[in-house]
N, C-alpha and C. Protein backbone atom coordinates (compact mmCIF):
# COMPACT_ATOMS: atom_id res chain seq x y z
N UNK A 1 -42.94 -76.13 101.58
CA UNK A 1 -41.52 -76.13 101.24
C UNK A 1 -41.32 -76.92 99.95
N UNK A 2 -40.47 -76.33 99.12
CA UNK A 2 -40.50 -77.42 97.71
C UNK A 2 -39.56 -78.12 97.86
N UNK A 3 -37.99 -77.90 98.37
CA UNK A 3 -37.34 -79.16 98.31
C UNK A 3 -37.63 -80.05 99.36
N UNK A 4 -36.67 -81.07 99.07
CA UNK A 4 -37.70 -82.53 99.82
C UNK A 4 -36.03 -82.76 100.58
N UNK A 5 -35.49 -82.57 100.63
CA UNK A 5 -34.13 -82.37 101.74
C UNK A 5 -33.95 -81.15 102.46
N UNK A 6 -33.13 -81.54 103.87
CA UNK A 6 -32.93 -80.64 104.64
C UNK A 6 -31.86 -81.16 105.58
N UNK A 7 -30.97 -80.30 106.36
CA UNK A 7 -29.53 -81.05 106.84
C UNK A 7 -30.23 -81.08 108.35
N UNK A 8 -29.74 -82.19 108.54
CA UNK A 8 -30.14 -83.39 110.15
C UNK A 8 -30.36 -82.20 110.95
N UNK A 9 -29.86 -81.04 111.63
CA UNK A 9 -29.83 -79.86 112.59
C UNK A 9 -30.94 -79.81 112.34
N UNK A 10 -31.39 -79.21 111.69
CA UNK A 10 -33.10 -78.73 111.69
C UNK A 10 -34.03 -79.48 112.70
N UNK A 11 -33.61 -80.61 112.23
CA UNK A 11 -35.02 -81.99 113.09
C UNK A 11 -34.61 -81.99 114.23
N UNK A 12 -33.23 -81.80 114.88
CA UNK A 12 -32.87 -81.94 116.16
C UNK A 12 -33.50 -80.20 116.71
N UNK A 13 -33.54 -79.28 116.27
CA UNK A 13 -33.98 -78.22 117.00
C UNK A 13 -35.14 -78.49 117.06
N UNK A 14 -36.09 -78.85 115.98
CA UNK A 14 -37.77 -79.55 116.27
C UNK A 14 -37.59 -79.96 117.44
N UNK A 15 -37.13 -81.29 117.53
CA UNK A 15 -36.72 -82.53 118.60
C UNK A 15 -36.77 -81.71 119.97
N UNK A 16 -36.04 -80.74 120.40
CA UNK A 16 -35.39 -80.23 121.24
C UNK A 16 -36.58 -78.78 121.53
N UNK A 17 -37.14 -78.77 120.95
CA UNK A 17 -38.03 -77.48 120.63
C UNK A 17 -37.30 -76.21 120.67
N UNK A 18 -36.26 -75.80 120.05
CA UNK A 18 -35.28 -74.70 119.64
C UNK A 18 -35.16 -74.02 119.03
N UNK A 19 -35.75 -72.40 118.55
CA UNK A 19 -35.75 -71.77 117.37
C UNK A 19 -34.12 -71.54 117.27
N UNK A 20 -33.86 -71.07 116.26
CA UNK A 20 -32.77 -70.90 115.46
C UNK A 20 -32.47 -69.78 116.27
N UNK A 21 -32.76 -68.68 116.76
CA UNK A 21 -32.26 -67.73 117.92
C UNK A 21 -31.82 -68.14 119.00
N UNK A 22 -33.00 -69.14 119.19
CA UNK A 22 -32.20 -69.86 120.64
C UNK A 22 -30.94 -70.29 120.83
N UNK A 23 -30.95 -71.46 119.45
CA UNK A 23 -29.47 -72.43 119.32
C UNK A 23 -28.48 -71.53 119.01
N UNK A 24 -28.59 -70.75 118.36
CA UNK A 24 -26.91 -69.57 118.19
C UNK A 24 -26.70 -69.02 119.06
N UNK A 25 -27.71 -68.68 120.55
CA UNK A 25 -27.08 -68.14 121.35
C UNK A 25 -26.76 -69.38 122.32
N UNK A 26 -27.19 -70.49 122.87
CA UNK A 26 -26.88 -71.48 123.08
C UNK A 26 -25.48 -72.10 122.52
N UNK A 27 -25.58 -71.82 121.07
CA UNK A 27 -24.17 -72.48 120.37
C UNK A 27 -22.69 -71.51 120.20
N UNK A 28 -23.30 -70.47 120.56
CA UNK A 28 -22.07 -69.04 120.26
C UNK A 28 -21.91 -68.58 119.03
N UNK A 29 -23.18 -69.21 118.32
CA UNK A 29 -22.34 -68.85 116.52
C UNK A 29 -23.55 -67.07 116.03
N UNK A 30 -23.47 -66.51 115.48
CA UNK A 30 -24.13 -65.80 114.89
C UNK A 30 -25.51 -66.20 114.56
N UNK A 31 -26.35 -65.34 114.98
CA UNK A 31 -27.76 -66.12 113.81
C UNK A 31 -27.68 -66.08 111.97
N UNK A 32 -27.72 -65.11 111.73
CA UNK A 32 -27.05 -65.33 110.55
C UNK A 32 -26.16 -66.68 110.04
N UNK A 33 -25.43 -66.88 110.50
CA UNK A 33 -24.89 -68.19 109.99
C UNK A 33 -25.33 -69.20 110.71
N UNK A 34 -26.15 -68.88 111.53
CA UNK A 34 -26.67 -70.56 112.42
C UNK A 34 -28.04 -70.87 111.35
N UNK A 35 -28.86 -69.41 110.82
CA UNK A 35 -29.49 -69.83 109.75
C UNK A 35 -29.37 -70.39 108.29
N UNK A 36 -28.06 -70.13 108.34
CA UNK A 36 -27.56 -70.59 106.71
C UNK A 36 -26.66 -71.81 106.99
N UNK A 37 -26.45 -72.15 108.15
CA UNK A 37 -26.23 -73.45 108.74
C UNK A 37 -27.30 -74.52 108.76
N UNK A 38 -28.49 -74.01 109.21
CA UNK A 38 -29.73 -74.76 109.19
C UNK A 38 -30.30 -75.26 107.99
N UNK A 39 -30.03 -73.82 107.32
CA UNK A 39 -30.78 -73.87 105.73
C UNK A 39 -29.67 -74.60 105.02
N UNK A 40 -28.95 -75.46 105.35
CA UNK A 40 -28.26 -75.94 104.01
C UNK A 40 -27.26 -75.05 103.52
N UNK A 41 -26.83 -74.07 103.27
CA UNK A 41 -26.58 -72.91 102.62
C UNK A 41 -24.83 -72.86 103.36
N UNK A 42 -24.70 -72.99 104.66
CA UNK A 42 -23.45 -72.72 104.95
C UNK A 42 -22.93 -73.72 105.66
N UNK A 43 -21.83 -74.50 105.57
CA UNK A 43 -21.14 -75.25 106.16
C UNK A 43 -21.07 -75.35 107.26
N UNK A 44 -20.91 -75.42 108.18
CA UNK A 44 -20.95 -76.16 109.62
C UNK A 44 -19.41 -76.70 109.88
N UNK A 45 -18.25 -75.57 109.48
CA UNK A 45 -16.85 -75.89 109.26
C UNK A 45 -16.76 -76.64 110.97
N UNK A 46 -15.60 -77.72 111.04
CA UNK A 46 -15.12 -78.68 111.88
C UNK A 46 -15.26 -78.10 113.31
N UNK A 47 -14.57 -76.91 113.48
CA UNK A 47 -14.95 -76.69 114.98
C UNK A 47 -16.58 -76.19 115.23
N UNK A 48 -17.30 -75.35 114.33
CA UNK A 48 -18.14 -74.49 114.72
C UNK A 48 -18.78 -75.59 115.11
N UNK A 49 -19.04 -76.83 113.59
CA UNK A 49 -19.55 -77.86 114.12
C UNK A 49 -19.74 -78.81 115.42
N UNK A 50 -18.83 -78.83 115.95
CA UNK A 50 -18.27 -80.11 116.99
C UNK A 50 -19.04 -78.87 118.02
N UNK A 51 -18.75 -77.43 118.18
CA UNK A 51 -19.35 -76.59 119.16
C UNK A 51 -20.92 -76.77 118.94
N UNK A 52 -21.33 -76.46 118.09
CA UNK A 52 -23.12 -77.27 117.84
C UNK A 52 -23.66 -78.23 118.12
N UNK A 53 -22.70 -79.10 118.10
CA UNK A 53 -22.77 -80.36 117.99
C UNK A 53 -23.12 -80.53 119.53
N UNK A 54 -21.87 -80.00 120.21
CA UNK A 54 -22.29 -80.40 121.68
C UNK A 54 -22.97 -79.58 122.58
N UNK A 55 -23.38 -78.01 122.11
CA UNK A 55 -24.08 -77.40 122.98
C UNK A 55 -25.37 -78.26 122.48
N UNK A 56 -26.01 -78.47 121.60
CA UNK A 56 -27.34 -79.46 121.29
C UNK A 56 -27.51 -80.51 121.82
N UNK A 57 -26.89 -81.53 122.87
CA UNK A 57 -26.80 -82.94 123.08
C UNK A 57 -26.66 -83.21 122.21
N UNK A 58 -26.21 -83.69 120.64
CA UNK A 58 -25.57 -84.77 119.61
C UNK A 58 -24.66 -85.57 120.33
N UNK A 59 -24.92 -86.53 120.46
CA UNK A 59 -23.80 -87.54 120.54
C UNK A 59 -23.15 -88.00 119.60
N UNK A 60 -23.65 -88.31 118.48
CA UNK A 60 -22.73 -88.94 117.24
C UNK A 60 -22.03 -88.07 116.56
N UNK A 61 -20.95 -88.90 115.33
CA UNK A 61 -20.63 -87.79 114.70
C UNK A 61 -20.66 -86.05 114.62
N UNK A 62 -20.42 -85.03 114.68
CA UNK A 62 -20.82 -84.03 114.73
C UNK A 62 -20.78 -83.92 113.25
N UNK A 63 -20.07 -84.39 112.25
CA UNK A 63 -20.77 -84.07 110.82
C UNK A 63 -21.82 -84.75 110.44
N UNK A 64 -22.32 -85.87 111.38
CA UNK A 64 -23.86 -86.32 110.41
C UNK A 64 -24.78 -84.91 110.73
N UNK A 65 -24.38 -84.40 111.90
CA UNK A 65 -25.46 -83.67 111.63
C UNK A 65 -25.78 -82.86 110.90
N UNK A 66 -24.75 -82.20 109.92
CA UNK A 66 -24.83 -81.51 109.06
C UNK A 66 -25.30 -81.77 107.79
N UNK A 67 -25.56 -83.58 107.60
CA UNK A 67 -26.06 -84.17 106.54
C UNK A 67 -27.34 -84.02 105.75
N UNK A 68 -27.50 -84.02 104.72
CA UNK A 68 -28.70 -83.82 104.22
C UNK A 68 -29.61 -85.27 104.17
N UNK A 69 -30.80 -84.91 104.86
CA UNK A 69 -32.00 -85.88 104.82
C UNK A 69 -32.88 -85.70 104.02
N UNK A 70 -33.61 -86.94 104.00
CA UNK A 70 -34.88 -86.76 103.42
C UNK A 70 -36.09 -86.36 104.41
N UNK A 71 -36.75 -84.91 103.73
CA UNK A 71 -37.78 -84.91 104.26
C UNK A 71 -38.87 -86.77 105.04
């Protein structure tokens, strides 16, 4: 991978052992946008978020998770 960031969701589906098919049907959102959710690429607008947020166990914030980390 060349960039060296990636938004917090990613590591929690690692964490959780969750492909990206799994969590959108788990989360209700589209795969398509649960991938461009993952990838950085699409927002994680306030509700879809907070719905991600809690079908995943997140406890905190539901926008950190959308934050970008460092690899």
């Amino acid at each position: 991978m060349t960039d060296s960031k990636h938004v917090r969701v990613r590591d929690l589906l690692e964490e959780r052992g969750l492909s990206i098919a799994k969590a959108a049907m788990l989360c209700k959102v589209n795969y398509s946008s649960m991938c461009r959710i993952v990838g950085g690429k699409e927002p994680a607008y306030p509700k879809r978020g907070k719905r991600i947020a809690e079908a995943l166990g997140w406890t905190g914030d539901p926008a950190e998770l959308f934050e970008e980390v460092e690899e």
